[in-house]
Protein backbone atom coordinates (compact mmCIF):
# COMPACT_ATOMS: atom_id res chain seq x y z
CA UNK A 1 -8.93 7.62 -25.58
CA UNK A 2 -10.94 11.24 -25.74
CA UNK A 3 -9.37 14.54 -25.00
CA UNK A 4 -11.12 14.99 -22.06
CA UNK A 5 -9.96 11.59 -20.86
CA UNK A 6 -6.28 11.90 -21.91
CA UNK A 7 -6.79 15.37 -19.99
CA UNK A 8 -7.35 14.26 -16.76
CA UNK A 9 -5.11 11.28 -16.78
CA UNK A 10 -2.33 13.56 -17.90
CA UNK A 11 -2.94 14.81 -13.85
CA UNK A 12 -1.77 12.19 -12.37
CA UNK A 13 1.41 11.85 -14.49
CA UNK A 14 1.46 8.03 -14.44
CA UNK A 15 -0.14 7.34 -11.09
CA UNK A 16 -2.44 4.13 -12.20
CA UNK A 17 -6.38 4.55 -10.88
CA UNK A 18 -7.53 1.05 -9.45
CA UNK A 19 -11.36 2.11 -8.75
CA UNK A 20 -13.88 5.38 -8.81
CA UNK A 21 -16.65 5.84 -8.24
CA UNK A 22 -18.33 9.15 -6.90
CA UNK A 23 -17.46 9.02 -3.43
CA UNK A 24 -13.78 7.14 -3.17
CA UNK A 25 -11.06 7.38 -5.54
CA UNK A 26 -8.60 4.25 -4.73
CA UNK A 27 -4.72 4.95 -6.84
CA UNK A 28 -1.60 2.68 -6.95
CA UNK A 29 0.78 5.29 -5.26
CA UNK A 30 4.56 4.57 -7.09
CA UNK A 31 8.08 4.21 -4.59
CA UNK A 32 9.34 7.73 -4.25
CA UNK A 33 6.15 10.13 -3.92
CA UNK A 34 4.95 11.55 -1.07
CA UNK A 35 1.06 10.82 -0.38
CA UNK A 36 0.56 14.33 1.41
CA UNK A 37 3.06 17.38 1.01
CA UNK A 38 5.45 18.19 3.95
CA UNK A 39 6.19 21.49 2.69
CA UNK A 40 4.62 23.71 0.24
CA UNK A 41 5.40 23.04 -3.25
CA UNK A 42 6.14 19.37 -2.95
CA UNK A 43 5.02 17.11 -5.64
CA UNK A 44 2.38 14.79 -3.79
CA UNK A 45 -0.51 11.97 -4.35
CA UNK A 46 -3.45 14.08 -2.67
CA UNK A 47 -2.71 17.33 -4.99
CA UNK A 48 -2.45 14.81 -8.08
CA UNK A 49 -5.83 13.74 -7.48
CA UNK A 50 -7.34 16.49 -6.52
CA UNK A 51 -6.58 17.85 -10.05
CA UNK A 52 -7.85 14.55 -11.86
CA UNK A 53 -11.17 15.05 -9.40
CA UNK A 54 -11.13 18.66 -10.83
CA UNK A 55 -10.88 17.62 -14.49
CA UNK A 56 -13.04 14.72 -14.20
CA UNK A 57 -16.16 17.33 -13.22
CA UNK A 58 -14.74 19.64 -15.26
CA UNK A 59 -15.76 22.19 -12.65
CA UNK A 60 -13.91 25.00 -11.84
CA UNK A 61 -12.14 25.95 -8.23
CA UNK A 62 -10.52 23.19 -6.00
CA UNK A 63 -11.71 19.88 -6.03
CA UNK A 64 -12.84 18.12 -2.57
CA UNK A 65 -11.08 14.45 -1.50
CA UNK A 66 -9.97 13.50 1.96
CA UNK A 67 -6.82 11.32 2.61
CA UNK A 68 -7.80 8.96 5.79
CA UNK A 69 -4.87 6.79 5.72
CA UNK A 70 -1.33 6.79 4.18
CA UNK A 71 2.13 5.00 3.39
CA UNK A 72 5.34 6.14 3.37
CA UNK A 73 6.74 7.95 0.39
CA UNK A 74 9.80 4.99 -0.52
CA UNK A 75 6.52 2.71 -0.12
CA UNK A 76 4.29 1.70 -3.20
CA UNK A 77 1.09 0.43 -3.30
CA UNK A 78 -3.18 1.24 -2.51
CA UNK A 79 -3.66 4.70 -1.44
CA UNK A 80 -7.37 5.57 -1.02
CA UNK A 81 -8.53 9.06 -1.30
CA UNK A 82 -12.63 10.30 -0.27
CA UNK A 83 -14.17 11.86 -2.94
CA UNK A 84 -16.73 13.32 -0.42
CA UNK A 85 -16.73 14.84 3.14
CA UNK A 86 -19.05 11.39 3.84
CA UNK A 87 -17.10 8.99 2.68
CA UNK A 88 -14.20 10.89 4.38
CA UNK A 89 -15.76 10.74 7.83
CA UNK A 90 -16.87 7.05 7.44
CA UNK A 91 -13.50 5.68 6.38
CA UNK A 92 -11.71 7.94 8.99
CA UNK A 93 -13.84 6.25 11.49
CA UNK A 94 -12.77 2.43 9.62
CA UNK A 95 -9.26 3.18 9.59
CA UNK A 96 -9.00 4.51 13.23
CA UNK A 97 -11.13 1.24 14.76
CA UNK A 98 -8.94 -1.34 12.40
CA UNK A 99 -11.77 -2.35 10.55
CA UNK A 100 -9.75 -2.07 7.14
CA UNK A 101 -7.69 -5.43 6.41
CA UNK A 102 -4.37 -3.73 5.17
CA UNK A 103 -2.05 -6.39 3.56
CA UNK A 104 1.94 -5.62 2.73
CA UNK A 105 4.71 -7.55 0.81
CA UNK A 106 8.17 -7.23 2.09
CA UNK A 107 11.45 -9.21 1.44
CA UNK A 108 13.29 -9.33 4.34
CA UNK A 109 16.87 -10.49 4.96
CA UNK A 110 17.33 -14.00 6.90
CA UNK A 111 14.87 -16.69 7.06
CA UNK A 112 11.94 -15.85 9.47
CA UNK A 113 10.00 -18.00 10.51
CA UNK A 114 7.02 -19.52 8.80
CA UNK A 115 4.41 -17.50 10.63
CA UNK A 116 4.36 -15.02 13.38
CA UNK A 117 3.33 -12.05 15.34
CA UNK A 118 5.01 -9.31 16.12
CA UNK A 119 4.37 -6.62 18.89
CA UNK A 120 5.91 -3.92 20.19
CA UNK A 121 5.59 -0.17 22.05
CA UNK A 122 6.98 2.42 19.27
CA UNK A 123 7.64 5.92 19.29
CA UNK A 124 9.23 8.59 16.53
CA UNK A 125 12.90 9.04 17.83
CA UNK A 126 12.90 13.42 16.30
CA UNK A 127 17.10 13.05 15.61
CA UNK A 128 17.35 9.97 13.62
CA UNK A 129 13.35 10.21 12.25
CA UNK A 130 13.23 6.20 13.04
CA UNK A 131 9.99 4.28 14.85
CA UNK A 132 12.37 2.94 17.67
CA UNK A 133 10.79 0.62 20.83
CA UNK A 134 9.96 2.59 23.90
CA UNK A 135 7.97 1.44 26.92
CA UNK A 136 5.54 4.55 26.64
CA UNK A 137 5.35 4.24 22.98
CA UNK A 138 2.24 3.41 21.14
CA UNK A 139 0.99 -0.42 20.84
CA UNK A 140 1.93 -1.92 17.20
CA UNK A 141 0.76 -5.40 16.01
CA UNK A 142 1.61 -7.03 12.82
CA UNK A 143 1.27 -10.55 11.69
CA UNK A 144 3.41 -12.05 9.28
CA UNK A 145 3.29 -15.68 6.66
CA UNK A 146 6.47 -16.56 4.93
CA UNK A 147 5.22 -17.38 1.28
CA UNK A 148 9.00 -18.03 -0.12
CA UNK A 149 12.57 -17.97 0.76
CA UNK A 150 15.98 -18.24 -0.87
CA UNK A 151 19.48 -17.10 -0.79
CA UNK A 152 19.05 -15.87 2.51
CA UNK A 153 15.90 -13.89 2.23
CA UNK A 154 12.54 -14.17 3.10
CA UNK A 155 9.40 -13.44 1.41
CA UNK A 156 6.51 -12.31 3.46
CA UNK A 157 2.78 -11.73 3.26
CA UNK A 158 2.25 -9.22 6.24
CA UNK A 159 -1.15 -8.38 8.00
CA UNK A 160 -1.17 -4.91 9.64
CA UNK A 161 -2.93 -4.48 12.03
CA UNK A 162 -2.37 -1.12 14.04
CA UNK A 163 -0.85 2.26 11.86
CA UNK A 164 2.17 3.73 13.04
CA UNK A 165 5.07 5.35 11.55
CA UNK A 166 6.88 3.07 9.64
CA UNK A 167 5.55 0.11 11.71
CA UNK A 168 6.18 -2.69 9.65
CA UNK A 169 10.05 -1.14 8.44
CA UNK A 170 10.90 -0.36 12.04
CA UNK A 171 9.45 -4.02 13.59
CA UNK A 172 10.75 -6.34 11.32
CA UNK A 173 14.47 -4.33 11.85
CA UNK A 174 13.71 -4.88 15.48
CA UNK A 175 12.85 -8.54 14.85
CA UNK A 176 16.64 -9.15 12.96
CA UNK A 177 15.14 -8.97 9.69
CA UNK A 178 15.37 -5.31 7.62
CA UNK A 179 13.80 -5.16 4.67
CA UNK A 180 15.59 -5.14 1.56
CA UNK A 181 16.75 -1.93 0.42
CA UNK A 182 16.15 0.27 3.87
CA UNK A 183 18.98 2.24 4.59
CA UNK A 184 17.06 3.69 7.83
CA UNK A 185 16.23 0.94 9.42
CA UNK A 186 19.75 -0.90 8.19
CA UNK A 187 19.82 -2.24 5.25
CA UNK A 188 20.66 -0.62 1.72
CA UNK A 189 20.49 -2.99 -1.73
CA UNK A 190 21.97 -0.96 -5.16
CA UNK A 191 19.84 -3.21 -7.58
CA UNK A 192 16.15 -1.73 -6.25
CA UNK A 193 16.91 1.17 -4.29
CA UNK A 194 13.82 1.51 -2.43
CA UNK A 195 12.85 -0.79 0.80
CA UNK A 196 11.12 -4.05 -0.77
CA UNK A 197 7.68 -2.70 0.95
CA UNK A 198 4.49 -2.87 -1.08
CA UNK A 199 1.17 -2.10 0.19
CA UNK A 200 -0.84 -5.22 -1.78
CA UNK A 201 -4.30 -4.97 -1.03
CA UNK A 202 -6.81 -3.26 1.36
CA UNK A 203 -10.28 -4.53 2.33
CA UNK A 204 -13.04 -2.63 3.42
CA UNK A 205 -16.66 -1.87 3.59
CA UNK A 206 -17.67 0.63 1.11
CA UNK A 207 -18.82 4.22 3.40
CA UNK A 208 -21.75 4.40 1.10
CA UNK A 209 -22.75 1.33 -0.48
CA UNK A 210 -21.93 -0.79 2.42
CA UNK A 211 -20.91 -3.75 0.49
CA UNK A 212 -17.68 -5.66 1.19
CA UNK A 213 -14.67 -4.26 -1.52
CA UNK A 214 -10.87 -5.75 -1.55
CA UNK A 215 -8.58 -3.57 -3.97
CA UNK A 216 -4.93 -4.54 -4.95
CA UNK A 217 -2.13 -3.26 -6.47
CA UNK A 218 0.20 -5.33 -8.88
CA UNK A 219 3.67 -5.72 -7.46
CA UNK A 220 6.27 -3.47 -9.16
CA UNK A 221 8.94 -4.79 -10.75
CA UNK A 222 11.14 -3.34 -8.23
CA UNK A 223 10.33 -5.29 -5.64
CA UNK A 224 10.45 -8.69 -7.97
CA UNK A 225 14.11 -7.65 -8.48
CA UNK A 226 15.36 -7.77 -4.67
CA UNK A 227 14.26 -11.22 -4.59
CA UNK A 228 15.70 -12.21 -8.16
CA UNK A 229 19.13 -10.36 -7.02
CA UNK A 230 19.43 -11.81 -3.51
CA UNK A 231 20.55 -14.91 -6.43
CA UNK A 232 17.41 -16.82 -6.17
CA UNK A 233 16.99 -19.10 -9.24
CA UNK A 234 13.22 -18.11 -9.56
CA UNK A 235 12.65 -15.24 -12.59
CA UNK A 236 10.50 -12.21 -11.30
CA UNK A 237 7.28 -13.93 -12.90
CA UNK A 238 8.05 -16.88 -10.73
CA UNK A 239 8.15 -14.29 -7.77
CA UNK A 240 4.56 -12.63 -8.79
CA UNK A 241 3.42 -15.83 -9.15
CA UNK A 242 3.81 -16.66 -5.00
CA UNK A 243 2.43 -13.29 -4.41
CA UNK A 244 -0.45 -14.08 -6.38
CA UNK A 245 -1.21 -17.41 -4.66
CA UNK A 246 -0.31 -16.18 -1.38
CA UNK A 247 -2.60 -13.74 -1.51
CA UNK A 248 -5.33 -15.56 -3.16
CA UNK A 249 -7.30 -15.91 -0.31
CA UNK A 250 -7.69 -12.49 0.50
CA UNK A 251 -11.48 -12.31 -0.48
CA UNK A 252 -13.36 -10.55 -3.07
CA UNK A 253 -10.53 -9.31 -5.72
CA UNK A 254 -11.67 -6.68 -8.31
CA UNK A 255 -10.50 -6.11 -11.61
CA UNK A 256 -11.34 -2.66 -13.58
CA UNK A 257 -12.27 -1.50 -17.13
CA UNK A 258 -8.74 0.19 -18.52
CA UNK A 259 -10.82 3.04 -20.30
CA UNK A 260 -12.36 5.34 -19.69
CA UNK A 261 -13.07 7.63 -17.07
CA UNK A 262 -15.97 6.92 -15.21
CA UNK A 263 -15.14 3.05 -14.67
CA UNK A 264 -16.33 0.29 -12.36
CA UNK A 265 -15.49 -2.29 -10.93
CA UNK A 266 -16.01 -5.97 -12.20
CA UNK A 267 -15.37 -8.29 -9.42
CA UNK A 268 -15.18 -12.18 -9.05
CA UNK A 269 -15.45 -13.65 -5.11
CA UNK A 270 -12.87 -15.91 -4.49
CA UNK A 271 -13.33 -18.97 -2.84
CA UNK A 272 -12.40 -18.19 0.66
CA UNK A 273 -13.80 -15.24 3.19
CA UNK A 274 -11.65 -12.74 3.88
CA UNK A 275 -8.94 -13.86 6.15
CA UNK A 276 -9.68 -12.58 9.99
């Protein structure tokens, strides 16, 4: 690795890159960091990357990117970030009329059942900062597959499908089944602390290029272990492994060049279209 390239890593201080090109910059946001600040001064995804955009052009000044969507800051997973006002607009426009297939893992406690769909009315309760179910709250859909169970837990492969505030935590608590390590919505777990929520994949159509791109993010380890502690016989590769296959089908699945800065994408198309 070049100076240059070690330099503008070092600005994202471990935050993995899982594609760039000149207009969208797509990262693999860790449990724990917030993607936009609340208050000045806080550590946050959009400022990382606005440095690595920075270094990258080795340009002077603040860098331009655009955050169109989010997840929550105990979440992991795909974050993508505009790298221009165009792309920003266009994917804005994807997010907002659910043309973006936005896949989640979650344990959950209890055994769901195999498939479903959940929907509800939810609104941001200001004392307790939960999603809670009110009849003039806004509409939020999710579908769910469960892809493995044991010791009382479910695994599930979840679809979202609308994007409110803490949707999936606050549903699936509503449905009898927290996730895994979720002290606001009910359930705590000491061997991951963090809810078992990671944002998998996201599909889209590329703003510019206007070809079809699915990006995902490898599972962390963290998640693996509130399925291995729940005292499931199955070792956390054995866990992965269902994740993989469950989510398999999900369409076009891209794998990147680890060096270097200016990398691209090489992809392989799966066998099946991306599920509707």
């Amino acid at each position: 690795m070049d100076d240059a390239t070690a330099r503008a890593r070092a600005a994202l201080r471990g935050v993995d890159v899982l594609f760039e090109d000149n207009h969208l910059l797509v990262l693999d946001k860790p449990a724990g960091l917030l993607t936009q600040s609340a208050e000045a001064g806080d550590d946050n995804l959009l400022e990382r990357a606005r440095e690595y955009v920075r270094r990258v052009g080795d340009k002077p000044g603040k860098a331009y990117v655009g955050l169109v969507h989010r997840i929550d800051r105990n979440v992991s997973g795909v974050v993508v970030i505009a790298r221009t006002s165009k792309a920003a607009a266009r994917l804005t426009k994807a997010f907002a009329g659910r043309d973006v297939d936005k896949r989640y893992v979650a344990v959950v406690e209890g055994l769901t059942a195999e498939r479903g769909e959940l929907r509800d009315r939810l609104e941001l309760d200001e004392a307790s900062r939960r999603s809670v179910r009110r009849e003039d709250g806004k509409d939020a859909r999710l579908e769910f597959e469960r892809v493995g169970q044991g010791a009382g837990r479910s695994l599930l492969m979840v679809k979202l499908h609308t994007g409110r505030r803490h949707q999936i935590r606050a549903q699936l608590a509503l449905a009898d089944h927290p996730i895994v390590g979720d002290p606001l919505y009910g359930h705590w777990s000491d061997a991951i602390g963090r809810p078992a929520l990671h944002a998998v994949s996201l599909a889209f159509e590329h703003p510019v290029r206007r070809e079809p791109l699915t990006l995902s993010a490898p599972v962390p380890r963290t998640c693996a272990r509130s399925w291995t502690a729940s005292g499931w016989s199955g070792a956390s590769s054995e866990f992965e492994a269902v994740v993989n296959q469950a989510h398999d089908g999900v369409g076009r699945i891209c794998r990147y060049e680890p060096e270097g800065i200016a990398r691209r994408s090489r992809c392989s198309m799966r066998e099946r279209a991306l599920a509707g």
